[in-house]
N, C-alpha and C. Protein backbone atom coordinates (compact mmCIF):
# COMPACT_ATOMS: atom_id res chain seq x y z
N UNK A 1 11.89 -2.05 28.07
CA UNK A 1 12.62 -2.68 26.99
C UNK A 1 11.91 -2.39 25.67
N UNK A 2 12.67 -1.57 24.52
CA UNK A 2 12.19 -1.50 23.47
C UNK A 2 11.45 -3.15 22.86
N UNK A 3 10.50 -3.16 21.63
CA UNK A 3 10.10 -4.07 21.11
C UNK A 3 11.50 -3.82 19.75
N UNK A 4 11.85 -5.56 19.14
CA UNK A 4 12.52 -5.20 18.10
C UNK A 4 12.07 -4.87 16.95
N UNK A 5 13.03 -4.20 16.24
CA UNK A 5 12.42 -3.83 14.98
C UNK A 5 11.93 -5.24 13.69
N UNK A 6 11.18 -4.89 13.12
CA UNK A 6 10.79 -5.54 11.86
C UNK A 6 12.11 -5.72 11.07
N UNK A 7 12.87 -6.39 10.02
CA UNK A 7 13.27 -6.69 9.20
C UNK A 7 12.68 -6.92 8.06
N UNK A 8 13.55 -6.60 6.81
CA UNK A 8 12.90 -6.99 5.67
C UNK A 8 12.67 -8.50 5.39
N UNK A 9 13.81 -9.32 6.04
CA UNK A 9 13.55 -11.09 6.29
C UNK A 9 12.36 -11.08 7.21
N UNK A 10 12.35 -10.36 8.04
CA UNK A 10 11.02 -10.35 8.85
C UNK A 10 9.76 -10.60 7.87
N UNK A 11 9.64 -9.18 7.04
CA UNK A 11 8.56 -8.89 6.43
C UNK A 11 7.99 -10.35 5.44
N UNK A 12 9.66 -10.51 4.68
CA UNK A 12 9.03 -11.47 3.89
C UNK A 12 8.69 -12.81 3.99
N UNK A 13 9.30 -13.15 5.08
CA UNK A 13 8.95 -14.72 5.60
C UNK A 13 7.28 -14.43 6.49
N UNK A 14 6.89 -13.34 7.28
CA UNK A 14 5.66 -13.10 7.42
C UNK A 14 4.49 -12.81 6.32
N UNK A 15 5.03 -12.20 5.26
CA UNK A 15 3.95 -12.48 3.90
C UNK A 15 3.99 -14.06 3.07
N UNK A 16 5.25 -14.62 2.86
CA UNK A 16 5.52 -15.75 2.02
C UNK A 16 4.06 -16.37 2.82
N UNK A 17 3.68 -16.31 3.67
CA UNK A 17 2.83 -17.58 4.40
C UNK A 17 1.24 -17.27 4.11
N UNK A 18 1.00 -16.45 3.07
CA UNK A 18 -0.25 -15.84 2.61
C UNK A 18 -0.36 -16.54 1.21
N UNK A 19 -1.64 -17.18 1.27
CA UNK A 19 -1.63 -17.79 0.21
C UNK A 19 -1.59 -17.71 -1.06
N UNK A 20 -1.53 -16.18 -1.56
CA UNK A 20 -0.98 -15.80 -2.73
C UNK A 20 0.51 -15.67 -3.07
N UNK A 21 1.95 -16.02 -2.13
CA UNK A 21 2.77 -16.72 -2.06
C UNK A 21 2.85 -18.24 -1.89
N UNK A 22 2.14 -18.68 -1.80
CA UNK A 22 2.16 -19.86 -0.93
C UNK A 22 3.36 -21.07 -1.89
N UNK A 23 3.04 -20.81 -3.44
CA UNK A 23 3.67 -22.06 -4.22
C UNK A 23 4.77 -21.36 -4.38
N UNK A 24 5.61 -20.19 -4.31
CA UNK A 24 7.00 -19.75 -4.51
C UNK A 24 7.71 -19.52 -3.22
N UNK A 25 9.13 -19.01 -3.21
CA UNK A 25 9.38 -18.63 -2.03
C UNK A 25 10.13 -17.15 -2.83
N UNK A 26 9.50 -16.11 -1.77
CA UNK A 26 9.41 -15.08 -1.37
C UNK A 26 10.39 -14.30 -1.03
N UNK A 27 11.57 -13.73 -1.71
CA UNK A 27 12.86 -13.47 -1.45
C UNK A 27 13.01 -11.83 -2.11
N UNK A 28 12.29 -11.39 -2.99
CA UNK A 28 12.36 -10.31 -3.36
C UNK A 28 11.61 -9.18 -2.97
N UNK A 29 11.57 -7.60 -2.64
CA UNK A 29 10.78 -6.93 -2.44
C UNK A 29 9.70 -6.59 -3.20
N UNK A 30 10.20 -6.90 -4.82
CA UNK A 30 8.91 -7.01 -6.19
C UNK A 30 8.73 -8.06 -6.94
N UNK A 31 8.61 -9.08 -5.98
CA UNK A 31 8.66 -10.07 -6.26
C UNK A 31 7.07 -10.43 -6.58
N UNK A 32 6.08 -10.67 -7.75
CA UNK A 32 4.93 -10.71 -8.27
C UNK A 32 4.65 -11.50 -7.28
N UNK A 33 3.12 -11.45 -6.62
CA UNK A 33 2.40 -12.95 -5.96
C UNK A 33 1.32 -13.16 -7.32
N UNK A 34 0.80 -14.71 -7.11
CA UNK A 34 -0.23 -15.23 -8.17
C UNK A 34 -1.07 -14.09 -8.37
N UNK A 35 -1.34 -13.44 -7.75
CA UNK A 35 -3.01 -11.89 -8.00
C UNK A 35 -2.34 -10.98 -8.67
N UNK A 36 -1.02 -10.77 -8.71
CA UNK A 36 -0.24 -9.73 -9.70
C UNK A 36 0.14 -8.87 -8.96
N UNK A 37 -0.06 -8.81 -7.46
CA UNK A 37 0.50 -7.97 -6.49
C UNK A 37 1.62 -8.33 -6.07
N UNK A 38 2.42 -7.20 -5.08
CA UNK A 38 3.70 -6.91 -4.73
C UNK A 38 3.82 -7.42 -3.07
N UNK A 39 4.48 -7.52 -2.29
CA UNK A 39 4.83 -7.22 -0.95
C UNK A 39 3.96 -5.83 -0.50
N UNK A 40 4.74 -4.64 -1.32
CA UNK A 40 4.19 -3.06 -0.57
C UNK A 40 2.50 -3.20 -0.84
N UNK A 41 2.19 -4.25 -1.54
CA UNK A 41 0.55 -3.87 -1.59
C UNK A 41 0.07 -4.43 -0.14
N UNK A 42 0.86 -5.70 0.00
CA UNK A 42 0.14 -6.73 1.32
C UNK A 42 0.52 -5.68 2.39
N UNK A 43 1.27 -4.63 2.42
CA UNK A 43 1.85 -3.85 3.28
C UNK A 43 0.46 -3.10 3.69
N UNK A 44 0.21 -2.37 2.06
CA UNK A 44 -0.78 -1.05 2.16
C UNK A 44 -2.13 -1.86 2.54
N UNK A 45 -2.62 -2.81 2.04
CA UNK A 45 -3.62 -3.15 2.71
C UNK A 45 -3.91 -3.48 4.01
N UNK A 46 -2.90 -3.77 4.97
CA UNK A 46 -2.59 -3.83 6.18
C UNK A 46 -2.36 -2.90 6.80
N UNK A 47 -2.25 -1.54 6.50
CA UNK A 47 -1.99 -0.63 6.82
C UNK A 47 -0.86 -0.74 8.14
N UNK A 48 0.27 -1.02 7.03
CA UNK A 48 1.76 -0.92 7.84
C UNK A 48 2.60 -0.25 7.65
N UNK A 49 2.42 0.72 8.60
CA UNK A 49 3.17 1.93 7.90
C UNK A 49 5.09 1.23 8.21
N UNK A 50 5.13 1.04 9.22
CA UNK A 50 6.33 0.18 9.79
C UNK A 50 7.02 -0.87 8.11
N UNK A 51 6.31 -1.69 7.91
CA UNK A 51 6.79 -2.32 6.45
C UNK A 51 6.43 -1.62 5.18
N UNK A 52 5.58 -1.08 5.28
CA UNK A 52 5.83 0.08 4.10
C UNK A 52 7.65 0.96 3.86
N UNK A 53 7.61 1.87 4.73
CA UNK A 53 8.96 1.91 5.20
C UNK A 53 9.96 1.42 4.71
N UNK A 54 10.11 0.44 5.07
CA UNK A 54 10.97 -0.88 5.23
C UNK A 54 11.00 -1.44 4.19
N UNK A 55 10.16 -2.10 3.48
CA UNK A 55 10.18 -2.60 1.48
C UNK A 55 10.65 -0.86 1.05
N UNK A 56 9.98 -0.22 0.98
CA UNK A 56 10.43 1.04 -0.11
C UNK A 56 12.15 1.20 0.58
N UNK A 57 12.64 1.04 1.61
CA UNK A 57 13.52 1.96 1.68
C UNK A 57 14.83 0.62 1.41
N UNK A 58 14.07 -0.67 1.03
CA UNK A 58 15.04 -1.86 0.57
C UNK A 58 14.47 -2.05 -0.98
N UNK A 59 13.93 -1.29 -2.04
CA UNK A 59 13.65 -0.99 -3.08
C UNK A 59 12.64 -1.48 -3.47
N UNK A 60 11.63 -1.52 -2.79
CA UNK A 60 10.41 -1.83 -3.32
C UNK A 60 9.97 -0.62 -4.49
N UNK A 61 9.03 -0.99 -5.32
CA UNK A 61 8.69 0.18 -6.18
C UNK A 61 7.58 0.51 -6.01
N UNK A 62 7.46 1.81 -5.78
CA UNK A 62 6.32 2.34 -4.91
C UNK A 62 5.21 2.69 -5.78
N UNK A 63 5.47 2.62 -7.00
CA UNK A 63 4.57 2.86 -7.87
C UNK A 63 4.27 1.73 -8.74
N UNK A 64 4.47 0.14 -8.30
CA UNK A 64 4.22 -0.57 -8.96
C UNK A 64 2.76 -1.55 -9.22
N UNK A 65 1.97 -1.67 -10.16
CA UNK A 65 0.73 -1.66 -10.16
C UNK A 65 0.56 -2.90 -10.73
N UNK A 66 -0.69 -3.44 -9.86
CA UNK A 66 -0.69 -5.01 -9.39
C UNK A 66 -2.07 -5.17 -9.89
N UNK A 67 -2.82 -6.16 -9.67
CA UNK A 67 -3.98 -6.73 -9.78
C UNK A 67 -4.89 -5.54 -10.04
N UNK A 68 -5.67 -5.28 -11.42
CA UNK A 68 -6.44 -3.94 -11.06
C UNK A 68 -5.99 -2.81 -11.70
N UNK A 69 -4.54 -3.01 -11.43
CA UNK A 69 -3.61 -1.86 -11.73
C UNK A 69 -3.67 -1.22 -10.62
N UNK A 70 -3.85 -1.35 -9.57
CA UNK A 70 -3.90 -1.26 -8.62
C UNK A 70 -2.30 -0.89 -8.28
N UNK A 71 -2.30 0.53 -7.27
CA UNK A 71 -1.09 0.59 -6.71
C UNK A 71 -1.28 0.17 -5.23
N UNK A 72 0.55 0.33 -4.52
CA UNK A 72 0.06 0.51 -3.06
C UNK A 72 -0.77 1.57 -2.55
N UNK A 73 -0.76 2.65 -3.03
CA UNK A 73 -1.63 3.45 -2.85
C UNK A 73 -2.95 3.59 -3.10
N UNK A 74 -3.16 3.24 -3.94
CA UNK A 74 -4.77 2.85 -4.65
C UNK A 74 -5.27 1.76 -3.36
N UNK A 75 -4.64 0.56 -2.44
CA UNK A 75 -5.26 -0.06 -1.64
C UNK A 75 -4.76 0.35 0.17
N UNK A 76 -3.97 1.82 0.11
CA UNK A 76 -4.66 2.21 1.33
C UNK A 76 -5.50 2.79 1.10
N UNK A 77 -5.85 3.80 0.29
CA UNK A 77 -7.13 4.13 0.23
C UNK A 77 -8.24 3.86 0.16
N UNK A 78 -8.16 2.79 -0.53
CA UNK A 78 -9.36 1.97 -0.37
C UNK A 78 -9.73 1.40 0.93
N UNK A 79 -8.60 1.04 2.01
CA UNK A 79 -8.84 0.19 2.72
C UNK A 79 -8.43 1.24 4.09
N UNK A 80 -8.93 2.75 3.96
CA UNK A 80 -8.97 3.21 4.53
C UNK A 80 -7.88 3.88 6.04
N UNK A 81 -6.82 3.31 5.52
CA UNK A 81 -5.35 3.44 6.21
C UNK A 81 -5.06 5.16 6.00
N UNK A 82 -5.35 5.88 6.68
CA UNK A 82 -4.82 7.51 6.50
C UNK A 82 -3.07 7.49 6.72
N UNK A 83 -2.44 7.03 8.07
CA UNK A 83 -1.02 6.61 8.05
C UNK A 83 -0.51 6.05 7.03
N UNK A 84 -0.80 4.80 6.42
CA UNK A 84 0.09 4.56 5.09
C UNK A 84 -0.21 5.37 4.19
N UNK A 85 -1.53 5.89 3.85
CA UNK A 85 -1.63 6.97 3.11
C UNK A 85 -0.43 7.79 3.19
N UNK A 86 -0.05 8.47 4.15
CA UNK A 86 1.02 9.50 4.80
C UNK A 86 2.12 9.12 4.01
N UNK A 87 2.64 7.71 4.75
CA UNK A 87 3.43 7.54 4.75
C UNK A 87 4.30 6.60 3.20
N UNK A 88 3.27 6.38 2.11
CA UNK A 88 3.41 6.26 1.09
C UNK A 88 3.33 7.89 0.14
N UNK A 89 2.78 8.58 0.81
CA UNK A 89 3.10 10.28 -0.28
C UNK A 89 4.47 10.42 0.46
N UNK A 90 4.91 10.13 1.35
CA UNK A 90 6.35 11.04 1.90
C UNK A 90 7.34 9.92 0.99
N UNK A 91 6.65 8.91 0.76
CA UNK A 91 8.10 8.05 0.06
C UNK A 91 8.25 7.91 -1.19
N UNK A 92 7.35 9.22 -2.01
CA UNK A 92 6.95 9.54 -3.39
C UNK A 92 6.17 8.94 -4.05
N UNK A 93 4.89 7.83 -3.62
CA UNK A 93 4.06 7.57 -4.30
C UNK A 93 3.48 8.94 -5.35
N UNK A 94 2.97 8.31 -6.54
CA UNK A 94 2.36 9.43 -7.41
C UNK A 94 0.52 9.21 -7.14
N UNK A 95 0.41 9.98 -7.05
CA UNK A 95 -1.13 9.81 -6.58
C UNK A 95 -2.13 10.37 -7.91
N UNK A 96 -1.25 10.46 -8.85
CA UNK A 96 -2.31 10.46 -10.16
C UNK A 96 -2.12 9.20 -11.05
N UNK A 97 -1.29 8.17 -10.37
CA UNK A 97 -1.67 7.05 -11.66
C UNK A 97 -3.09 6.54 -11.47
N UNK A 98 -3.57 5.75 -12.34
CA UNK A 98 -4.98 5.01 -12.43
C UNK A 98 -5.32 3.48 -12.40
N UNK A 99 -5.92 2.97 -12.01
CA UNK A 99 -6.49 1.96 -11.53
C UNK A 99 -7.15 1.59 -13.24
N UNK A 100 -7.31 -0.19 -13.23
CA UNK A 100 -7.81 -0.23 -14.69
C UNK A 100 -9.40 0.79 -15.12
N UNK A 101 -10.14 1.09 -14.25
CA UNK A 101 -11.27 1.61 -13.81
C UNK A 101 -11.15 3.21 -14.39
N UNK A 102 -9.64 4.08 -14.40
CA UNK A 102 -9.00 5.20 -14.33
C UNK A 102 -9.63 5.75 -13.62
N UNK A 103 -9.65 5.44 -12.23
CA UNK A 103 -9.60 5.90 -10.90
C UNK A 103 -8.37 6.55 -10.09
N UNK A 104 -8.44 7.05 -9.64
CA UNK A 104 -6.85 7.37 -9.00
C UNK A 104 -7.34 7.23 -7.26
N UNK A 105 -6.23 7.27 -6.62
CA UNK A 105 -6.69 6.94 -5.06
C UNK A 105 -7.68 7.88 -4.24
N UNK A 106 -7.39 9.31 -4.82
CA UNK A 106 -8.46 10.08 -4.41
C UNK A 106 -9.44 9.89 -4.61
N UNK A 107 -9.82 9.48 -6.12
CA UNK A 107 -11.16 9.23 -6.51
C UNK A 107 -11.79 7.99 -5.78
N UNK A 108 -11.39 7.11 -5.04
CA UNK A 108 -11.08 6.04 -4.57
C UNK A 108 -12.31 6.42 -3.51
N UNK A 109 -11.12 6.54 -2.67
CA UNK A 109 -11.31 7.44 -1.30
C UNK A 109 -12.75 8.63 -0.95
N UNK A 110 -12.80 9.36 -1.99
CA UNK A 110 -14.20 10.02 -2.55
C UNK A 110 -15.54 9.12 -2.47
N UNK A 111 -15.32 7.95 -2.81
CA UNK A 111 -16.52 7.21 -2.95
C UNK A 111 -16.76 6.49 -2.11
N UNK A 112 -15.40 5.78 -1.13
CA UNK A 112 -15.94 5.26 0.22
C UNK A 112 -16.15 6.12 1.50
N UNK A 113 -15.71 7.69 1.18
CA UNK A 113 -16.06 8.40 2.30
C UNK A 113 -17.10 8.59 2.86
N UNK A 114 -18.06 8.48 1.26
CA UNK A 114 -20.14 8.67 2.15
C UNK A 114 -20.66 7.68 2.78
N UNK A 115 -19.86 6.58 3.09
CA UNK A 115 -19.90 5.68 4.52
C UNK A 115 -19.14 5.41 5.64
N UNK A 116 -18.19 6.80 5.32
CA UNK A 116 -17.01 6.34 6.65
C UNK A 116 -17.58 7.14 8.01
N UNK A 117 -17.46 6.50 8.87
CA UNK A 117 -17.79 6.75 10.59
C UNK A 117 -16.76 6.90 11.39
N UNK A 118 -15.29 6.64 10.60
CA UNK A 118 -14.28 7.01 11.49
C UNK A 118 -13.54 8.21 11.36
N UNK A 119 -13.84 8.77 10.10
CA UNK A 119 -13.31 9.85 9.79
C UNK A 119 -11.70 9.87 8.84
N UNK A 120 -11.57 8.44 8.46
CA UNK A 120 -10.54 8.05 8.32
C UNK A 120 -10.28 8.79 6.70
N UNK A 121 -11.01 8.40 5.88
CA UNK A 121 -11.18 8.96 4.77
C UNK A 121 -11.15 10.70 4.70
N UNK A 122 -11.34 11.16 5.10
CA UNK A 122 -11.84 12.33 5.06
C UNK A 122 -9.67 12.97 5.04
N UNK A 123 -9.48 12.21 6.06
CA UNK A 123 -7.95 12.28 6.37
C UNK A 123 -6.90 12.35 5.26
N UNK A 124 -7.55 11.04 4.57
CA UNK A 124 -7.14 10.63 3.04
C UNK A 124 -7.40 11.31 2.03
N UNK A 125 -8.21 11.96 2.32
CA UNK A 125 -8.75 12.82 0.88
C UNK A 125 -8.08 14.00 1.21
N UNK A 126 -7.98 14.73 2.15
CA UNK A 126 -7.36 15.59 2.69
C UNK A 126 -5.62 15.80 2.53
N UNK A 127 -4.93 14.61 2.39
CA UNK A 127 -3.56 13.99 2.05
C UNK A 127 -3.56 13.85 0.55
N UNK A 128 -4.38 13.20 0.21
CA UNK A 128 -4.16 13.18 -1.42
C UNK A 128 -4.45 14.67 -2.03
N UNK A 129 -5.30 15.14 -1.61
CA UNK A 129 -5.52 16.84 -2.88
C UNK A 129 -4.70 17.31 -2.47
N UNK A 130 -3.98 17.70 -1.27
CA UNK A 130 -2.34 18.34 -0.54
C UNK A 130 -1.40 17.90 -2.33
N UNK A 131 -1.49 16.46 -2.06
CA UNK A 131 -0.52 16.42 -2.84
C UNK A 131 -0.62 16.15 -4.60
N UNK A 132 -1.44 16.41 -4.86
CA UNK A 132 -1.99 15.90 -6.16
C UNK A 132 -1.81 17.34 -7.29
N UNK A 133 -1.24 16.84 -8.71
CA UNK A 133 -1.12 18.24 -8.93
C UNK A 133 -1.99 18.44 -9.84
């Protein structure tokens, strides 16, 4: 028996319950939380490629920059997700905007790689210069 799929009511009644929703209710895909982040960020930091997906392809804005200036992309990379990595360049993230820092995700990714042990980064950096112009 297949497992069912996620929904976007799925997604957002499973984020609303994070306490940077906690005092609104949670009905939009860019819908600001108190930190200045989006849904697709709680996505990318979770490395879900499944709700990543799923917000962008119900209009999330994939390039929308949150706490930091921070994109979704700027926090898989950071948080070491090579799949949402993937799967945020195939859904047109731009991988040269900047972080308040003017960092971009590669540059990101560059600096936590001289401690990565999983190889995960290396993946990421590898995905971002592919696509970076």
């Amino acid at each position: 028996m297949k497992d069912k799929k996620r929904t976007i009511t799925d997604i957002l009644s499973d984020y609303q319950t994070l306490p940077e929703y906690l005092d609104r209710e949670l009905v939009d895909v860019n819908q600001v939380s108190l930190f200045g982040d989006y849904p697709l960020h709680v996505a990318a930091v979770r490395g879900s490629v499944e709700d990543i997906k799923i917000l962008v392809d119900h209009g999330a804005n994939i390039n929308a920059k949150g706490e930091y200036d921070y994109t979704a992309l700027h926090h898989a990379a950071e948080q070491g997700h090579a799949d949402a990595v993937k799967a945020l360049m195939e859904k047109g993230a731009d991988p040269n905007l900047t972080d308040v820092n003017g960092c971009t995700p590669l540059e990101i990714a560059l600096l936590l790689d001289k401690n990565d042990q999983t190889g995960e980064y290396k993946k990421i950096i590898e995905e971002l210069k592919r696509q970076q112009t």
